[in-house]
Protein backbone atom coordinates (compact mmCIF):
# COMPACT_ATOMS: atom_id res chain seq x y z
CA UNK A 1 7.59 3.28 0.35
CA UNK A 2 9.50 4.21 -2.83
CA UNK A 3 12.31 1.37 -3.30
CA UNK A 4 15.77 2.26 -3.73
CA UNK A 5 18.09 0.64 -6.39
CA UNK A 6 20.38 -2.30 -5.37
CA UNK A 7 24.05 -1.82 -6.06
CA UNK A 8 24.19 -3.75 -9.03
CA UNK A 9 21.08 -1.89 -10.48
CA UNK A 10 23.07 1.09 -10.60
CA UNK A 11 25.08 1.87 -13.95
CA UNK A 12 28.63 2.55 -13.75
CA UNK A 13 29.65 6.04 -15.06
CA UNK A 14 30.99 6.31 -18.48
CA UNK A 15 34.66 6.89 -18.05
CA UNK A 16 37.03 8.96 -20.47
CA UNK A 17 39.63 7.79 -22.73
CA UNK A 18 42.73 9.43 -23.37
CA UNK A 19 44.74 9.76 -26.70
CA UNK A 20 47.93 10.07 -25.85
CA UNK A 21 51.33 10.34 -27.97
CA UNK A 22 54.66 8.51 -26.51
CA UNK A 23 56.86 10.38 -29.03
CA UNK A 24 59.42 9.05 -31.51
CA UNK A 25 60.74 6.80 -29.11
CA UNK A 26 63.12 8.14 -26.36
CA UNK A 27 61.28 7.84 -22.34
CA UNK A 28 62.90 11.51 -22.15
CA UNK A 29 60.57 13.10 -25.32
CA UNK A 30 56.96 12.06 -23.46
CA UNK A 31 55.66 14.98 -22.20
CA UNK A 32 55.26 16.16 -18.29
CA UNK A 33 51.66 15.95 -19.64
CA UNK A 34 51.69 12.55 -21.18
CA UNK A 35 53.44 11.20 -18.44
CA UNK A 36 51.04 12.34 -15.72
CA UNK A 37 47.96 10.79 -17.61
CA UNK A 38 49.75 7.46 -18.13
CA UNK A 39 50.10 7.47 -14.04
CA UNK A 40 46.25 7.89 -13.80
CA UNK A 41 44.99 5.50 -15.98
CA UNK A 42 43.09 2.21 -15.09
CA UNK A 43 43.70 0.95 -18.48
CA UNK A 44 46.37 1.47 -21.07
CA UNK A 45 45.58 0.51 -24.48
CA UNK A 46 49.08 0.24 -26.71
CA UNK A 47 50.90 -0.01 -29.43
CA UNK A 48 53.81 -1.93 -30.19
CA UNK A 49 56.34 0.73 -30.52
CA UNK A 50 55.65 2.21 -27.22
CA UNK A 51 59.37 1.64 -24.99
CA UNK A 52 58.73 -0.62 -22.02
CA UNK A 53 60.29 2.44 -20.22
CA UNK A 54 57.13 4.50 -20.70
CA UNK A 55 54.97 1.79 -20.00
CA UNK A 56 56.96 1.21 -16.58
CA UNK A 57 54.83 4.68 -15.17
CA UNK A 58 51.88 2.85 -15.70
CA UNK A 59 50.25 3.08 -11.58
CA UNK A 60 50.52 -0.85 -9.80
CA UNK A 61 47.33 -2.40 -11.09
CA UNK A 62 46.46 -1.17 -13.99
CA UNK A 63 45.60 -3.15 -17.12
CA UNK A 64 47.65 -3.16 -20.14
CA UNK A 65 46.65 -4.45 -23.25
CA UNK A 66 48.65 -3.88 -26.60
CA UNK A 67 46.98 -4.04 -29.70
CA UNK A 68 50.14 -2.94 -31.42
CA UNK A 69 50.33 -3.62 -35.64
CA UNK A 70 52.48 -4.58 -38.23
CA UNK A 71 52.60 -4.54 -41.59
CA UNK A 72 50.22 -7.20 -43.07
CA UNK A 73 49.89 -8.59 -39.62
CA UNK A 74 47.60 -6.78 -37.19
CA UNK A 75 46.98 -8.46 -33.58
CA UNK A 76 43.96 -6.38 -33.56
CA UNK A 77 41.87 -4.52 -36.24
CA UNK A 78 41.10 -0.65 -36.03
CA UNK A 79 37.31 -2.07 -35.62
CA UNK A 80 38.11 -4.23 -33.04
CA UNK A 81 40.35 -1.30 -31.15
CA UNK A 82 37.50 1.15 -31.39
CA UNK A 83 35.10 -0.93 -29.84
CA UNK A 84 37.46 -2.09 -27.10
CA UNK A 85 37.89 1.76 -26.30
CA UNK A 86 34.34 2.13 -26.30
CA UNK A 87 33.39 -0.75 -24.26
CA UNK A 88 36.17 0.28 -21.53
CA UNK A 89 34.77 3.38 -21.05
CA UNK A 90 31.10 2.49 -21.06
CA UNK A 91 32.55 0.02 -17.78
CA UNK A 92 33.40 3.30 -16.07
CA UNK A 93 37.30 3.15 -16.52
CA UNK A 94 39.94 6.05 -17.39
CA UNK A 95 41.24 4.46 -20.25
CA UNK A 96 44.88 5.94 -22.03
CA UNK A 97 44.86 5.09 -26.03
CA UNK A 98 48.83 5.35 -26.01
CA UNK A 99 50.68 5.64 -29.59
CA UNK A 100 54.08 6.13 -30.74
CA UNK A 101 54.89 9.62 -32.16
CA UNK A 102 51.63 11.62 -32.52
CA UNK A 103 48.02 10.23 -31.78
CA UNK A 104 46.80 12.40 -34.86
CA UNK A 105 49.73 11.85 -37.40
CA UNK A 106 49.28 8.57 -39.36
CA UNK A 107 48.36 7.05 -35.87
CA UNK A 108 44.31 6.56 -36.78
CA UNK A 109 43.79 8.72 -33.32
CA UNK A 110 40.95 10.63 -35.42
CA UNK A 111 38.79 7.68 -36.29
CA UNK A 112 39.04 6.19 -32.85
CA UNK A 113 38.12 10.02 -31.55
CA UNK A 114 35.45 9.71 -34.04
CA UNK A 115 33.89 6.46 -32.68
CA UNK A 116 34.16 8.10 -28.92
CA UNK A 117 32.35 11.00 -29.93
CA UNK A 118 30.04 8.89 -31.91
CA UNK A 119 29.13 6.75 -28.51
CA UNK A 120 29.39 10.03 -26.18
CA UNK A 121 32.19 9.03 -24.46
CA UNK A 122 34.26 12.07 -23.36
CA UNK A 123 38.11 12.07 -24.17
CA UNK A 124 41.01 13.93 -24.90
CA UNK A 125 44.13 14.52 -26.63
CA UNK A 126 47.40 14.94 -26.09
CA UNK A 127 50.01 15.55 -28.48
CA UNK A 128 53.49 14.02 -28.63
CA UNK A 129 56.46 14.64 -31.14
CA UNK A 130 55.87 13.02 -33.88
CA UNK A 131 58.46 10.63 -35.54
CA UNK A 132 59.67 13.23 -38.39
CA UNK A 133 60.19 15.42 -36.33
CA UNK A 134 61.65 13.84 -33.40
CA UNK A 135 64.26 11.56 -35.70
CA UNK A 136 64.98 14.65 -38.30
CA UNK A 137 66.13 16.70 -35.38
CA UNK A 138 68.36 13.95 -33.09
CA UNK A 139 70.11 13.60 -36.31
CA UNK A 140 70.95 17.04 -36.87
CA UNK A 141 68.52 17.85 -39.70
CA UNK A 142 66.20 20.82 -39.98
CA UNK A 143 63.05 19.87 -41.49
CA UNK A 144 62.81 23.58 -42.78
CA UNK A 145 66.03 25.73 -44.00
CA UNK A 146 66.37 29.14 -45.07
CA UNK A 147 67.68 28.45 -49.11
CA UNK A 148 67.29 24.59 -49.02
CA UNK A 149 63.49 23.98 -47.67
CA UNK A 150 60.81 25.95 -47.59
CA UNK A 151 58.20 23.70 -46.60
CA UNK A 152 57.98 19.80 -44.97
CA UNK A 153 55.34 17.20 -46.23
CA UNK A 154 54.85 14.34 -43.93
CA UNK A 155 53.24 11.27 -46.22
CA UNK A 156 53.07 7.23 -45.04
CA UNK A 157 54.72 4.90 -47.45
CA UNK A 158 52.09 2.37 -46.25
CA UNK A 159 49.62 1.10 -48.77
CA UNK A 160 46.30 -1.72 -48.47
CA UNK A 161 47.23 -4.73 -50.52
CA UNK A 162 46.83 -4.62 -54.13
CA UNK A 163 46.87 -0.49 -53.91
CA UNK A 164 49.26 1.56 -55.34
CA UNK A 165 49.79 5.03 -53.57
CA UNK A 166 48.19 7.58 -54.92
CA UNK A 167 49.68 11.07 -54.33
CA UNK A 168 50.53 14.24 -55.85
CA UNK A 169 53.83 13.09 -57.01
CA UNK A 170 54.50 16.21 -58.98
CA UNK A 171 54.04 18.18 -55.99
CA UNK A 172 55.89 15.95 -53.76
CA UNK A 173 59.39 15.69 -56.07
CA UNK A 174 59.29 19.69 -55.57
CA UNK A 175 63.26 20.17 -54.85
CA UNK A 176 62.66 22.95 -52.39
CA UNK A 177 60.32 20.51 -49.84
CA UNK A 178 61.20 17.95 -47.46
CA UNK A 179 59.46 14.92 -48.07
CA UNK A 180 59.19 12.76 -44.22
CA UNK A 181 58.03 9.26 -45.22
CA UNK A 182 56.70 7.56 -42.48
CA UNK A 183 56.37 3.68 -42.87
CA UNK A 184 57.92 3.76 -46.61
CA UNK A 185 60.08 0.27 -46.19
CA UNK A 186 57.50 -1.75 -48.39
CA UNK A 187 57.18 0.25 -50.80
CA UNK A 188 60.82 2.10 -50.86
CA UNK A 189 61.15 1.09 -55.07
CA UNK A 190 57.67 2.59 -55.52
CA UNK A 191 58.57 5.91 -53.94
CA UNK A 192 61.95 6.33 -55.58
CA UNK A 193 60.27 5.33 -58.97
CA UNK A 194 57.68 8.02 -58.56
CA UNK A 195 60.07 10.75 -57.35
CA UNK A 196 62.17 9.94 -59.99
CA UNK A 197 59.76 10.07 -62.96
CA UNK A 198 58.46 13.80 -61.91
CA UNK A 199 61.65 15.16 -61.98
CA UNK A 200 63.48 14.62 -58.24
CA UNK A 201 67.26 14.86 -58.73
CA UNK A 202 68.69 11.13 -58.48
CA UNK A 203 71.57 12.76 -56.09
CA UNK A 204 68.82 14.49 -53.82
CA UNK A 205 69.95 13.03 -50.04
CA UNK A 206 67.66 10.53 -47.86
CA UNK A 207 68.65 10.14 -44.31
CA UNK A 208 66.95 6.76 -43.66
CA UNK A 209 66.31 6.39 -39.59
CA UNK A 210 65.33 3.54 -37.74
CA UNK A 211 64.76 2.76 -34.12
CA UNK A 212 64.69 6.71 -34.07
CA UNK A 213 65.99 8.53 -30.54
CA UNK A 214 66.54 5.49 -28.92
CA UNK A 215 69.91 3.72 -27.62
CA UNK A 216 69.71 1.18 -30.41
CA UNK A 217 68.90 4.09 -33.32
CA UNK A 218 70.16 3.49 -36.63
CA UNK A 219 70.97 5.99 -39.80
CA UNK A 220 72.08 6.08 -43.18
CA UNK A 221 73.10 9.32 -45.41
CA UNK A 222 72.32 8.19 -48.66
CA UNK A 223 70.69 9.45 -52.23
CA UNK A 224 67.49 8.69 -53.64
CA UNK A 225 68.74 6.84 -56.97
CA UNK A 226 70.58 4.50 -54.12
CA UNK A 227 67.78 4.28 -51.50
CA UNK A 228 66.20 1.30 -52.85
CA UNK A 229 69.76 -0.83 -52.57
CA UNK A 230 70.26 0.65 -48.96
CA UNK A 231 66.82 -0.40 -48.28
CA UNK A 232 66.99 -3.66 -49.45
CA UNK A 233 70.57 -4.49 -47.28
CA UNK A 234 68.34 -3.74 -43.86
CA UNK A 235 69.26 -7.03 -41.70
CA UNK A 236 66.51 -5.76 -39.06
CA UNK A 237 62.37 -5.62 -39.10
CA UNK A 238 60.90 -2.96 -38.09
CA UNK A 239 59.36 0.18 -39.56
CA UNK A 240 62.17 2.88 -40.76
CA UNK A 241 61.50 6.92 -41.63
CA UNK A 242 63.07 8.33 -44.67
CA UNK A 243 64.14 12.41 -44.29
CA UNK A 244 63.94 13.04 -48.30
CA UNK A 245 65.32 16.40 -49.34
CA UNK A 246 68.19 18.19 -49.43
CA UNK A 247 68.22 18.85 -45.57
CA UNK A 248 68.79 15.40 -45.05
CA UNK A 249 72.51 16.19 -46.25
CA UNK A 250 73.14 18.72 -43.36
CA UNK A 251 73.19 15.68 -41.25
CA UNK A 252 77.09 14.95 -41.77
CA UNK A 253 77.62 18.75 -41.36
CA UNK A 254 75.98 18.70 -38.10
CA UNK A 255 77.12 15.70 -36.64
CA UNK A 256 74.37 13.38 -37.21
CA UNK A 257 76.32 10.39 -38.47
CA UNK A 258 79.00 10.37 -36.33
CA UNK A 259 77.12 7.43 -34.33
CA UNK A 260 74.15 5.54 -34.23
CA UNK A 261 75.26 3.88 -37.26
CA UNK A 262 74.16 0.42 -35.25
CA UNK A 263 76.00 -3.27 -34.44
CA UNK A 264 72.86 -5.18 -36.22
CA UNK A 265 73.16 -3.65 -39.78
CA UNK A 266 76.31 -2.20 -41.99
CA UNK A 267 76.89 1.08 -41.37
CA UNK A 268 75.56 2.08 -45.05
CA UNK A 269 76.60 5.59 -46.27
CA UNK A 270 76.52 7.09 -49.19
C-alpha cells in the first residue's frame, strides 16, 4: 500500500513578504493599504523610524523584529536582513518588510526585492510618501513651482566610510531645481562645499526638517552659506532632511514656521 507522508515530512509553503512604506512619519500618512497588510502579517520586520503608533496595528501575536540602522552603527546588516526575509518566508510566514518613507527611495527595498526574487519567494510592494515629500509639504513648501522650480532631485547625503560623494554637482547646484537631501547631517560641510564651488547662490534657502510630520517635528529656514553652522548647533540625534532651493523660502510665506520650531533645540532661523 502506497505510504502517505507524516506531518512533519510535509514542507511548509513558502510564504510572501511584503515591502511596505510607513511614510515620513505621521500614523495618519500610512496608507488604507499599508495599514491593512500590517494587520495581516505574522511577522513584521522594521526599521527604527517606524512610530510605535503604526506598529500598534500589528494583529495580537505577531512577531516583531526591528533591524532598524544608524549611521555607522547597524543592529543588522543588509546581508543579514535579506536572508532573515528569505528564511521567514521559506518557514511559510506572511512576512511585512516595513520602512519609513518609501520602500524604494533610499530604503534598499530593491535589493531585498532582488534577493526574494532571486530565492522565488513571491512579494509585493507598497508605496508610502516618501520623506521629501511628506516633510516639504507639512511645511508649506512645493517641491515644484511655476517660476522658482522646475524640477526636484531627491539625493542621500549618506556616504561608506572613507568615500566622498560622488554626484553631478554641476547639475545638482542648477538654481531652478530643488535639491531633497535625505540623510545629509554627516556630511552637511561636504554638500554646502560642493554646491558652493559649482556656482549655487550662498543666499539660496534650506529648510532643514527633522522628526518630519510628527508631534515632536522640528524646522529651520535658513541659507546654504549658513547651513553648516545651523547644522552643527543640532542638540538632538537623529537623521534630518534638507529642502535646498528656492522653494524652501515659501515656507515663511505659507506658514510653515510658525511652529514646530521644537523645546529640544533653538529655534534657529535665518
Amino acid at each position: 500500500m502506497p505510504q502517505g507522508n507524516s506531518a512533519r515530512d510535509v514542507m511548509p509553503a513558502v510564504g510572501k513578504v511584503v515591502l511596505v512604506g510607513a511614510g515620513p512619519g505621521d500614523p495618519d500618512l500610512l496608507t488604507v493599504k499599508a495599514a491593512k497588510a500590517i494587520e495581516a502579517a505574522d511577522v513584521i520586520v522594521y526599521d527604527r523610524l517606524v512610530s510605535p503608533q503604526i506598529l500598534d496595528l500589528a494583529p495580537r501575536g505577531a512577531a516583531l523584529i526591528s533591524v532598524g540602522k544608524a549611521p555607522r552603527n547597524h543592529s543588522m546588516p543588509q546581508s543579514e536582513i535579506n536572508a532573515l526575509l528569505v528564511r521567514l518566508a521559506l518557514g511559510g510566514r506572511h512576512v511585512i518588510r516595513l520602512k519609513g518613507g518609501d520602500p524604494f527611495i533610499f530604503g534598499r527595498g530593491g535589493e531585498e526585492a532582488l534577493e526574494l526574487a532571486k530565492h522565488k519567494i513571491p512579494f509585493e510592494v507598497i508605496p508610502g510618501v516618501t520623506s521629501a515629500q511628506g516633510c516639504a509639504a507639512a511645511a508649506g513648501v512645493p517641491l515644484t513651482h511655476r517660476g522658482l522650480a522646475t524640477s526636484v532631485r531627491y539625493i542621500t547625503g549618506h556616504c561608506r566610510e572613507d568615500m566622498d560623494l560622488d554626484y553631478d554637482w554641476k547639475g545638482l547646484a542648477d538654481p531652478d531645481t530643488t535639491l531633497a537631501v535625505y540623510m545629509g547631517r554627516a556630511t552637511a560641510p561636504l554638500i554646502c562645499e560642493r554646491l558652493a564651488e559649482h556656482g549655487l547662490a550662498g543666499d539660496t534657502p534650506v529648510l532643514i526638517v527633522a522628526r518630519g510630520t510628527t508631534k515632536d517635528e522640528w524646522r529651520c529656514l535658513t541659507r546654504l552659506d549658513a547651513l553648516e553652522s545651523k547644522v552643527a548647533e543640532l542638540e538632538f540625534d537623529g537623521p534630518v532632511l534638507f529642502v535646498i532651493g528656492k522653494v524652501a523660502g515659501l515656507a515663511r510665506e505659507l506658514g510653515g514656521m510658525d511652529a514646530h520650531q521644537g523645546e529640544k533645540s533653538p529655534a534657529l532661523t535665518a
